[in-house]
PDB file of N, CA and C in Angstrom:
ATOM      1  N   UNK A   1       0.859  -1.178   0.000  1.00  0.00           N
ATOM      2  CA  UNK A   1       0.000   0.000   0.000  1.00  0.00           C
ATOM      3  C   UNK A   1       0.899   1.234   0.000  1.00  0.00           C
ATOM      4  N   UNK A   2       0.882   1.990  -1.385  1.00  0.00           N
ATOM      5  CA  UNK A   2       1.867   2.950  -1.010  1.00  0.00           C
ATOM      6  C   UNK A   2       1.146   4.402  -0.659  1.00  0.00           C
ATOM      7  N   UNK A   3      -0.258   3.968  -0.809  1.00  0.00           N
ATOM      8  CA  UNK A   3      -0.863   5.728   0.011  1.00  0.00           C
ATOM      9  C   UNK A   3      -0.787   5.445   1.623  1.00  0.00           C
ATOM     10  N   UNK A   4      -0.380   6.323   2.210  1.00  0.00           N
ATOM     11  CA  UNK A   4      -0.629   6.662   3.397  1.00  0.00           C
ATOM     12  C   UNK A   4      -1.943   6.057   3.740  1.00  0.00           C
ATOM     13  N   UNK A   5      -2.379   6.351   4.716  1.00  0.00           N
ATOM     14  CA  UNK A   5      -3.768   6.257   5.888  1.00  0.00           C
ATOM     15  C   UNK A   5      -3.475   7.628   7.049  1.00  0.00           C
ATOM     16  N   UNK A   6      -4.652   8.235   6.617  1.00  0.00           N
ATOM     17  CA  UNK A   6      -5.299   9.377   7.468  1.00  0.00           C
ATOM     18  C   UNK A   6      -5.928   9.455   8.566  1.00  0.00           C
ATOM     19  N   UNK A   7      -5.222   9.032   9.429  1.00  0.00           N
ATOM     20  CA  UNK A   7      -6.429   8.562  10.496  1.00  0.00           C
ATOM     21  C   UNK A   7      -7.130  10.213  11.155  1.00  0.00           C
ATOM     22  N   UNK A   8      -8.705   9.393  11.493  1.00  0.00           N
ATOM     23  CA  UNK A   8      -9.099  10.913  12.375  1.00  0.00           C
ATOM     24  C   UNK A   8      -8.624  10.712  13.226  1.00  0.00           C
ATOM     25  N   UNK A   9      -8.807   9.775  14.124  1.00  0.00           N
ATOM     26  CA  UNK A   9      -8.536   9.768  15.776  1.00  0.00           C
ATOM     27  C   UNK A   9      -7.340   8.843  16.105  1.00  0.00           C
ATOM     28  N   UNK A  10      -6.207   9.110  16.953  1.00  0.00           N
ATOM     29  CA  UNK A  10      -4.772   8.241  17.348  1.00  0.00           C
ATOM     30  C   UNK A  10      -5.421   7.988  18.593  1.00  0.00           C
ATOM     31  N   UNK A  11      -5.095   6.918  19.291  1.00  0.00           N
ATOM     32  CA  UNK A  11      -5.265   6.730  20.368  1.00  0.00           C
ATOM     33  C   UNK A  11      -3.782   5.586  21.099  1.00  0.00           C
ATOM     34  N   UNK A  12      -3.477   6.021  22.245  1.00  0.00           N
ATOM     35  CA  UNK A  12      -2.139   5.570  23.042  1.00  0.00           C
ATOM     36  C   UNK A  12      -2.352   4.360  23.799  1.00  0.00           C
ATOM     37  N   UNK A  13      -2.139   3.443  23.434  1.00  0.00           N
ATOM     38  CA  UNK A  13      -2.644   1.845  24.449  1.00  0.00           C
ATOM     39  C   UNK A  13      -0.977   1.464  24.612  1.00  0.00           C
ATOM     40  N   UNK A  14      -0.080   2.207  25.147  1.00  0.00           N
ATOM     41  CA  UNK A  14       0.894   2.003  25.491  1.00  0.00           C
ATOM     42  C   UNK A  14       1.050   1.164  26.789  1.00  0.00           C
ATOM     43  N   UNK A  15       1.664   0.440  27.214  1.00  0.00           N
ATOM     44  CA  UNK A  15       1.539  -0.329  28.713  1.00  0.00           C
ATOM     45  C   UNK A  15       0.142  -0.517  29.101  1.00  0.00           C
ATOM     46  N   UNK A  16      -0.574  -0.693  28.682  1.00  0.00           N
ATOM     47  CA  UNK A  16      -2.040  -1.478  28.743  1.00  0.00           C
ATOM     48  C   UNK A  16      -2.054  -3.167  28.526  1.00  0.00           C
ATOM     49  N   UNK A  17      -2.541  -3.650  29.569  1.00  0.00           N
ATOM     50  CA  UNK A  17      -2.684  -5.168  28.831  1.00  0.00           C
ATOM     51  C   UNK A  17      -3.840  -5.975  28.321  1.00  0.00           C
ATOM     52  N   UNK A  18      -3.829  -6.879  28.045  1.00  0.00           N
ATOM     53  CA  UNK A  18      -5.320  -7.434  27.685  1.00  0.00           C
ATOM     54  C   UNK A  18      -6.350  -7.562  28.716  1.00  0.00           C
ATOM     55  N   UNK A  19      -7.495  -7.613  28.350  1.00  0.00           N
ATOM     56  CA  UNK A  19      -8.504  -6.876  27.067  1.00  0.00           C
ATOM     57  C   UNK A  19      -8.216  -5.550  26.950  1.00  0.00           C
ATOM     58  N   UNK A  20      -7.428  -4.229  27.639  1.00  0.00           N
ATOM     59  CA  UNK A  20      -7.433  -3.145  27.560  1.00  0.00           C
ATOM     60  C   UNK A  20      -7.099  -2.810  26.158  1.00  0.00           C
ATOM     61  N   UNK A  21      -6.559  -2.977  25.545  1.00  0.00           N
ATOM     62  CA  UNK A  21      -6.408  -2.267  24.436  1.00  0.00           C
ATOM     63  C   UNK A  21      -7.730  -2.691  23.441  1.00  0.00           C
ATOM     64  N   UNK A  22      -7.883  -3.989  23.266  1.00  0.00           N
ATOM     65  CA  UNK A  22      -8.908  -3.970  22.491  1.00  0.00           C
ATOM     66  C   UNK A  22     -10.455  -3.187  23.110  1.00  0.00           C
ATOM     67  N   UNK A  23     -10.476  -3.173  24.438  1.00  0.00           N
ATOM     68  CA  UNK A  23     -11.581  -2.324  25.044  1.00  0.00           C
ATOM     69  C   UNK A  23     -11.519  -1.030  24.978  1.00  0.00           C
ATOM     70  N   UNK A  24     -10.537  -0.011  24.718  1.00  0.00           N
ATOM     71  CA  UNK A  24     -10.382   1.073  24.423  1.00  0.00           C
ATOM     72  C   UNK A  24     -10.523   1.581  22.906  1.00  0.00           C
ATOM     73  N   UNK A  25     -10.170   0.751  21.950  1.00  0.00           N
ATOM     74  CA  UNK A  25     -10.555   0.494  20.154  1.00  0.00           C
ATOM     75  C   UNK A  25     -12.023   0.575  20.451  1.00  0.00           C
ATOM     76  N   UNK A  26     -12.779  -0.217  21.069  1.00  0.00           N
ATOM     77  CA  UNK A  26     -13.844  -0.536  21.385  1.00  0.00           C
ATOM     78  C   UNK A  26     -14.401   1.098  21.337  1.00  0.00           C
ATOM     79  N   UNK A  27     -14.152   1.344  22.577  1.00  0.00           N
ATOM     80  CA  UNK A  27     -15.220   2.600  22.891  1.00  0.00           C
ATOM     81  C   UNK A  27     -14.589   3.703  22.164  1.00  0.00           C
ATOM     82  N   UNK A  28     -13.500   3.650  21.613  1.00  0.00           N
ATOM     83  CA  UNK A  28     -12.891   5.158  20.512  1.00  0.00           C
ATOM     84  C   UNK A  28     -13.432   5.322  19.333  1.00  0.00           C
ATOM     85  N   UNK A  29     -13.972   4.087  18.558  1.00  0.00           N
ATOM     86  CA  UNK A  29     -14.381   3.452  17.697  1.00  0.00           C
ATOM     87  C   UNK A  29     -15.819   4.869  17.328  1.00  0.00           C
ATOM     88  N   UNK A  30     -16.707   4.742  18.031  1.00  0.00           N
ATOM     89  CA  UNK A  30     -17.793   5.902  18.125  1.00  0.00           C
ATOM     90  C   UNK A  30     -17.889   7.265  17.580  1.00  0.00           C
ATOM     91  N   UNK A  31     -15.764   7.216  18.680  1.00  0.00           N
ATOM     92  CA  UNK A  31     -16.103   9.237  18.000  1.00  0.00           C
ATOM     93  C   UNK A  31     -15.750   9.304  16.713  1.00  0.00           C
ATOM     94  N   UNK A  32     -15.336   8.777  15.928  1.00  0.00           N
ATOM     95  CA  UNK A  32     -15.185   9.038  14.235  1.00  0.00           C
ATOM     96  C   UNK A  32     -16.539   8.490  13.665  1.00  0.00           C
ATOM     97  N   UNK A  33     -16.151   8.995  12.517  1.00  0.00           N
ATOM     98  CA  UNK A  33     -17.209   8.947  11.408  1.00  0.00           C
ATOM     99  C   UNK A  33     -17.459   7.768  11.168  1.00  0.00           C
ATOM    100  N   UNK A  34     -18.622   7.399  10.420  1.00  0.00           N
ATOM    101  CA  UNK A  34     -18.121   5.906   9.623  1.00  0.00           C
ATOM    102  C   UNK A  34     -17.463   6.315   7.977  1.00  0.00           C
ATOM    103  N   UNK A  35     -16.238   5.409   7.891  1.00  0.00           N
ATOM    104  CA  UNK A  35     -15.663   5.774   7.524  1.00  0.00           C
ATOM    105  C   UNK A  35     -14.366   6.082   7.615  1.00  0.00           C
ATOM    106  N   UNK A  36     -13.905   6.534   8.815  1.00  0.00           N
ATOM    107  CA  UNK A  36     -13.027   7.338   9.328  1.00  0.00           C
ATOM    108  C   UNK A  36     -11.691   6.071  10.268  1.00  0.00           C
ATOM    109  N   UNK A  37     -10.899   6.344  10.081  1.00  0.00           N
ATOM    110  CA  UNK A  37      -9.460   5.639  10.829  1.00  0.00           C
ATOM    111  C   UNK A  37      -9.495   5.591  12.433  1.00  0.00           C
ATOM    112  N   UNK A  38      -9.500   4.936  13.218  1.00  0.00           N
ATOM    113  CA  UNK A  38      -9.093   5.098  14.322  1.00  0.00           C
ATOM    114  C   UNK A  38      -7.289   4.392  13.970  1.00  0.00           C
ATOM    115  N   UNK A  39      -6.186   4.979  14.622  1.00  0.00           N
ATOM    116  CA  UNK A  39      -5.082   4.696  14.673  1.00  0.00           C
ATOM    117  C   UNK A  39      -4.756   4.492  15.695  1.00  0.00           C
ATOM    118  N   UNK A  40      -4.510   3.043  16.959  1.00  0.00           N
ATOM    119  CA  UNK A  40      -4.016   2.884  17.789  1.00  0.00           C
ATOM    120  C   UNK A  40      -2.751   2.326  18.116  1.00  0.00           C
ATOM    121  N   UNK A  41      -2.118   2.655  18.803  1.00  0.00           N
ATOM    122  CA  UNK A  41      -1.074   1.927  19.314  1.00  0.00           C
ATOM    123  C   UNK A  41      -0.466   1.409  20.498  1.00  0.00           C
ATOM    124  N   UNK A  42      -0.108  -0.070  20.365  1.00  0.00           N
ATOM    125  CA  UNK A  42       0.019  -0.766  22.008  1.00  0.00           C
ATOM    126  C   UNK A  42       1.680  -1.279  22.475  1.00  0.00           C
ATOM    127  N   UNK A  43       1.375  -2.031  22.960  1.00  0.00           N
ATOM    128  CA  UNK A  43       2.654  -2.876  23.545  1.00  0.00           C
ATOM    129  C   UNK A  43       2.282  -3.876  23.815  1.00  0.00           C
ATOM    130  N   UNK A  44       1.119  -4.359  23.721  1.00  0.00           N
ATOM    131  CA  UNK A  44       0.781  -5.430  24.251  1.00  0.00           C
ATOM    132  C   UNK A  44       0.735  -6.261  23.191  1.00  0.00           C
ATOM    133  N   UNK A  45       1.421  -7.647  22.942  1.00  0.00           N
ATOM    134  CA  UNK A  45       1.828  -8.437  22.198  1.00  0.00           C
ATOM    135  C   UNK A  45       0.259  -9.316  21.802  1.00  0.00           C
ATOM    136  N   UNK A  46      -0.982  -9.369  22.276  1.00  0.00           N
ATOM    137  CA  UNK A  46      -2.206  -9.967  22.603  1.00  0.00           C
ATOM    138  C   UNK A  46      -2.767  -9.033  21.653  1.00  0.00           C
ATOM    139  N   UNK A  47      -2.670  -7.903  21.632  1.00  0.00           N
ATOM    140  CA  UNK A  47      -3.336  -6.791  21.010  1.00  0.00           C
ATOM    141  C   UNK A  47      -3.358  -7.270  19.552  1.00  0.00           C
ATOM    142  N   UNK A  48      -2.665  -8.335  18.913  1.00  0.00           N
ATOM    143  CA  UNK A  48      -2.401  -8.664  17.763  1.00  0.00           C
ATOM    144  C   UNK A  48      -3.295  -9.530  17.227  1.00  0.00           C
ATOM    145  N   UNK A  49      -3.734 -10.620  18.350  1.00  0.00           N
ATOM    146  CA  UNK A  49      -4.949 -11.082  17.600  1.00  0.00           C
ATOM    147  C   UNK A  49      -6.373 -10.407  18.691  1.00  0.00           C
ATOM    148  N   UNK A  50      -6.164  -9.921  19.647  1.00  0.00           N
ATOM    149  CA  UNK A  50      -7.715  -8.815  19.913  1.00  0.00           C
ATOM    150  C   UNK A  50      -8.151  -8.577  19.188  1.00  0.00           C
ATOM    151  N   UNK A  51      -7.498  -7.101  18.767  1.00  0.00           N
ATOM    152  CA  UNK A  51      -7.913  -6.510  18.066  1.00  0.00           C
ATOM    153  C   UNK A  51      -8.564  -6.413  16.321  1.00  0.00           C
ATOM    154  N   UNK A  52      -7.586  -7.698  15.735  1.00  0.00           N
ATOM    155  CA  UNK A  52      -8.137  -7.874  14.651  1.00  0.00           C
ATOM    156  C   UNK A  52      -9.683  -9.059  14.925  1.00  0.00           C
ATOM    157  N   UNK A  53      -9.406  -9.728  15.797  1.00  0.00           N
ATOM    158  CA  UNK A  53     -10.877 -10.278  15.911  1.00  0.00           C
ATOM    159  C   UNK A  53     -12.256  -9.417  16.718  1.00  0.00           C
ATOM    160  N   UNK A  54     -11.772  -8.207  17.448  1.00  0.00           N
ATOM    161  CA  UNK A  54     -12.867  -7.703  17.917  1.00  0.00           C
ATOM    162  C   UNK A  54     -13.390  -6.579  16.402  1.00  0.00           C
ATOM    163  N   UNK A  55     -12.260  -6.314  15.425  1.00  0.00           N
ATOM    164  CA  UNK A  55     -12.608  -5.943  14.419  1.00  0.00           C
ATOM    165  C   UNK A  55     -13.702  -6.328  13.596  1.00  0.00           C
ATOM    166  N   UNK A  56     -13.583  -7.917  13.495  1.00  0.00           N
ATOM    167  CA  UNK A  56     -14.567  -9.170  12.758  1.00  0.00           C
ATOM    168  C   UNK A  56     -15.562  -8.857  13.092  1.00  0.00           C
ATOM    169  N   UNK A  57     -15.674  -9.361  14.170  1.00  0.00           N
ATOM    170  CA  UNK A  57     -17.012  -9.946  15.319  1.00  0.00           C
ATOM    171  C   UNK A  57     -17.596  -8.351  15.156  1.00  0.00           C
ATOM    172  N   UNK A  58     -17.538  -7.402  14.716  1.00  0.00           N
ATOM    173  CA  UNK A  58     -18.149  -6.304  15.162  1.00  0.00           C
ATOM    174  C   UNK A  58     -18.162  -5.511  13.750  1.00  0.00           C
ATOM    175  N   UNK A  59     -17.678  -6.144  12.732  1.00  0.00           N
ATOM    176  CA  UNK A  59     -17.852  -5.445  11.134  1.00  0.00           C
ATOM    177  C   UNK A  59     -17.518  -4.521  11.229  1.00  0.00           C
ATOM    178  N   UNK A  60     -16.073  -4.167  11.690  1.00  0.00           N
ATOM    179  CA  UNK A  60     -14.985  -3.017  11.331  1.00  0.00           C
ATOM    180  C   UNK A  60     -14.171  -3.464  10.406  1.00  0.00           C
ATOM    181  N   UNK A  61     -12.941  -3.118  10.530  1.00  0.00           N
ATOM    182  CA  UNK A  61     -11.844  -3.417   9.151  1.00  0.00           C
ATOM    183  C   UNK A  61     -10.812  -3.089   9.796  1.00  0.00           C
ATOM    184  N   UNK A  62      -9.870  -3.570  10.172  1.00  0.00           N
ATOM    185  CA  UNK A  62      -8.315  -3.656  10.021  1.00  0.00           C
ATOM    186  C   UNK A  62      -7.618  -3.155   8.701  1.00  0.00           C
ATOM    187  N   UNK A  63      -7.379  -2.039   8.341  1.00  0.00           N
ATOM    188  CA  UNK A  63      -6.657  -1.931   7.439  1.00  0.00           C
ATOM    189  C   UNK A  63      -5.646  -2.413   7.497  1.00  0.00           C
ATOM    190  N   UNK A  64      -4.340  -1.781   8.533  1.00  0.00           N
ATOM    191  CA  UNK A  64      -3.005  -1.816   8.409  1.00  0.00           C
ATOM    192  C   UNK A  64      -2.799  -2.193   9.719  1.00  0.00           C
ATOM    193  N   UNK A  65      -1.678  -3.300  10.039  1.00  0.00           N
ATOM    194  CA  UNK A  65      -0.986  -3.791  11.228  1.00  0.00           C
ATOM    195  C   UNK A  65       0.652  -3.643  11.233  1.00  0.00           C
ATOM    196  N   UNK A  66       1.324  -2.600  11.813  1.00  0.00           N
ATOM    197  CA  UNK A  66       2.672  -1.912  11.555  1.00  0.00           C
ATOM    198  C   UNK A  66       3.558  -3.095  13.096  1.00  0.00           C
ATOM    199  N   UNK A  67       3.989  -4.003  12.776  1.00  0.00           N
ATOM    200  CA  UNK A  67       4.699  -4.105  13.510  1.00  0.00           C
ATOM    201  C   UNK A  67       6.563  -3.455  13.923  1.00  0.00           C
ATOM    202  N   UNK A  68       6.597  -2.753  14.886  1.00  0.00           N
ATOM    203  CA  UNK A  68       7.708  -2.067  15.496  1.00  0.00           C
ATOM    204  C   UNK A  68       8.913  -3.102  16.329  1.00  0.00           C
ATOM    205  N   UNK A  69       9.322  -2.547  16.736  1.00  0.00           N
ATOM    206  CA  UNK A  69      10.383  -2.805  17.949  1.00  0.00           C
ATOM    207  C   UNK A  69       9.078  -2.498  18.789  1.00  0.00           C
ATOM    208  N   UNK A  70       8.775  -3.655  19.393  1.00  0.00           N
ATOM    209  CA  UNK A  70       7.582  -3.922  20.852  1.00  0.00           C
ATOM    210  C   UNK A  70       6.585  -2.344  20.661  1.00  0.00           C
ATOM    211  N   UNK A  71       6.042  -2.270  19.548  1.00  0.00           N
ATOM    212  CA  UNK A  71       5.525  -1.432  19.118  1.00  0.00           C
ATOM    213  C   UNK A  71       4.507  -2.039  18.259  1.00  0.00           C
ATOM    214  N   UNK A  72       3.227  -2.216  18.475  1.00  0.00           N
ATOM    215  CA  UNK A  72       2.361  -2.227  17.364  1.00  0.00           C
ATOM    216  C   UNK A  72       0.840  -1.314  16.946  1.00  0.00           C
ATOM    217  N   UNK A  73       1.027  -0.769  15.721  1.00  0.00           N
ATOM    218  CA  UNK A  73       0.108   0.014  15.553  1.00  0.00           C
ATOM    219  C   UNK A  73      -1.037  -0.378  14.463  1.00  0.00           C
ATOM    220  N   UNK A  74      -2.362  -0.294  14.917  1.00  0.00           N
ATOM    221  CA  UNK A  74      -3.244  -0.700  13.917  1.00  0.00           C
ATOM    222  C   UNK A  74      -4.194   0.340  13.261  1.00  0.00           C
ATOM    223  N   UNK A  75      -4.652   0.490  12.135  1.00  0.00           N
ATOM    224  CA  UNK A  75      -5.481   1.427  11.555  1.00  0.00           C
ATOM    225  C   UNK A  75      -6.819   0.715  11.284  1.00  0.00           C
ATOM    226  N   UNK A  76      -7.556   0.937  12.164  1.00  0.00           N
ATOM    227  CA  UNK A  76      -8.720   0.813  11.854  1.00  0.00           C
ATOM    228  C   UNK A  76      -9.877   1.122  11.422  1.00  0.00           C
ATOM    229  N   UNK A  77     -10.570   1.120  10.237  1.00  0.00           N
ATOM    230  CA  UNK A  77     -11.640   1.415   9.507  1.00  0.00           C
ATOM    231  C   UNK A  77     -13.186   1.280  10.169  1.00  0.00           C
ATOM    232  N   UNK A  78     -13.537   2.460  10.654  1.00  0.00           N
ATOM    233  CA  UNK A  78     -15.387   2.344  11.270  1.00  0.00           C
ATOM    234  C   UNK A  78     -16.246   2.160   9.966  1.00  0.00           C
ATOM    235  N   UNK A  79     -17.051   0.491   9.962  1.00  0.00           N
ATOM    236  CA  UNK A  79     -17.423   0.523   9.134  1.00  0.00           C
ATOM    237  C   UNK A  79     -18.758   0.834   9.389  1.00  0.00           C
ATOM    238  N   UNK A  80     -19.723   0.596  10.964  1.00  0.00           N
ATOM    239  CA  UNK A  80     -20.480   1.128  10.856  1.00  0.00           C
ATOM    240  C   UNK A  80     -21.123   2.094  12.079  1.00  0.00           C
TER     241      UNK A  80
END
């Protein structure tokens, strides 16, 4: 993917552990549009399959999964 992703809303799930990060995607999820990026990022190594399955189960979209140095950031698509 060589365009970027715009996210509206970043959100920090830094030192959070499970379910926290995927429970915070959860309720951030709202304040954007549908449509619109939520961009989070964790540390929590769990956050990797959370988050893409609370994505599923709930008909969002995972765009992009950036793995870092104990850094992972996901862009997520509000689909509805």
């Amino acid at each position: 993917m060589s365009e970027e992703i715009k996210p509206d809303l970043e959100i920090d799930l830094k030192g959070l552990l499970c379910p926290l990060p995927m429970v915070r995607v959860s309720q951030n999820i709202s304040k954007i549009p549908v449509g619109g990026v939520l961009k989070a990022v964790a540390t929590d190594p769990g956050s990797l399959a959370d988050i893409p399955s609370w994505a599923r189960t709930t008909g969002n979209e995972v765009l992009k999964t950036e793995k870092g140095d104990k850094l992972f950031t996901f862009y997520v698509k509000r689909v509805k």
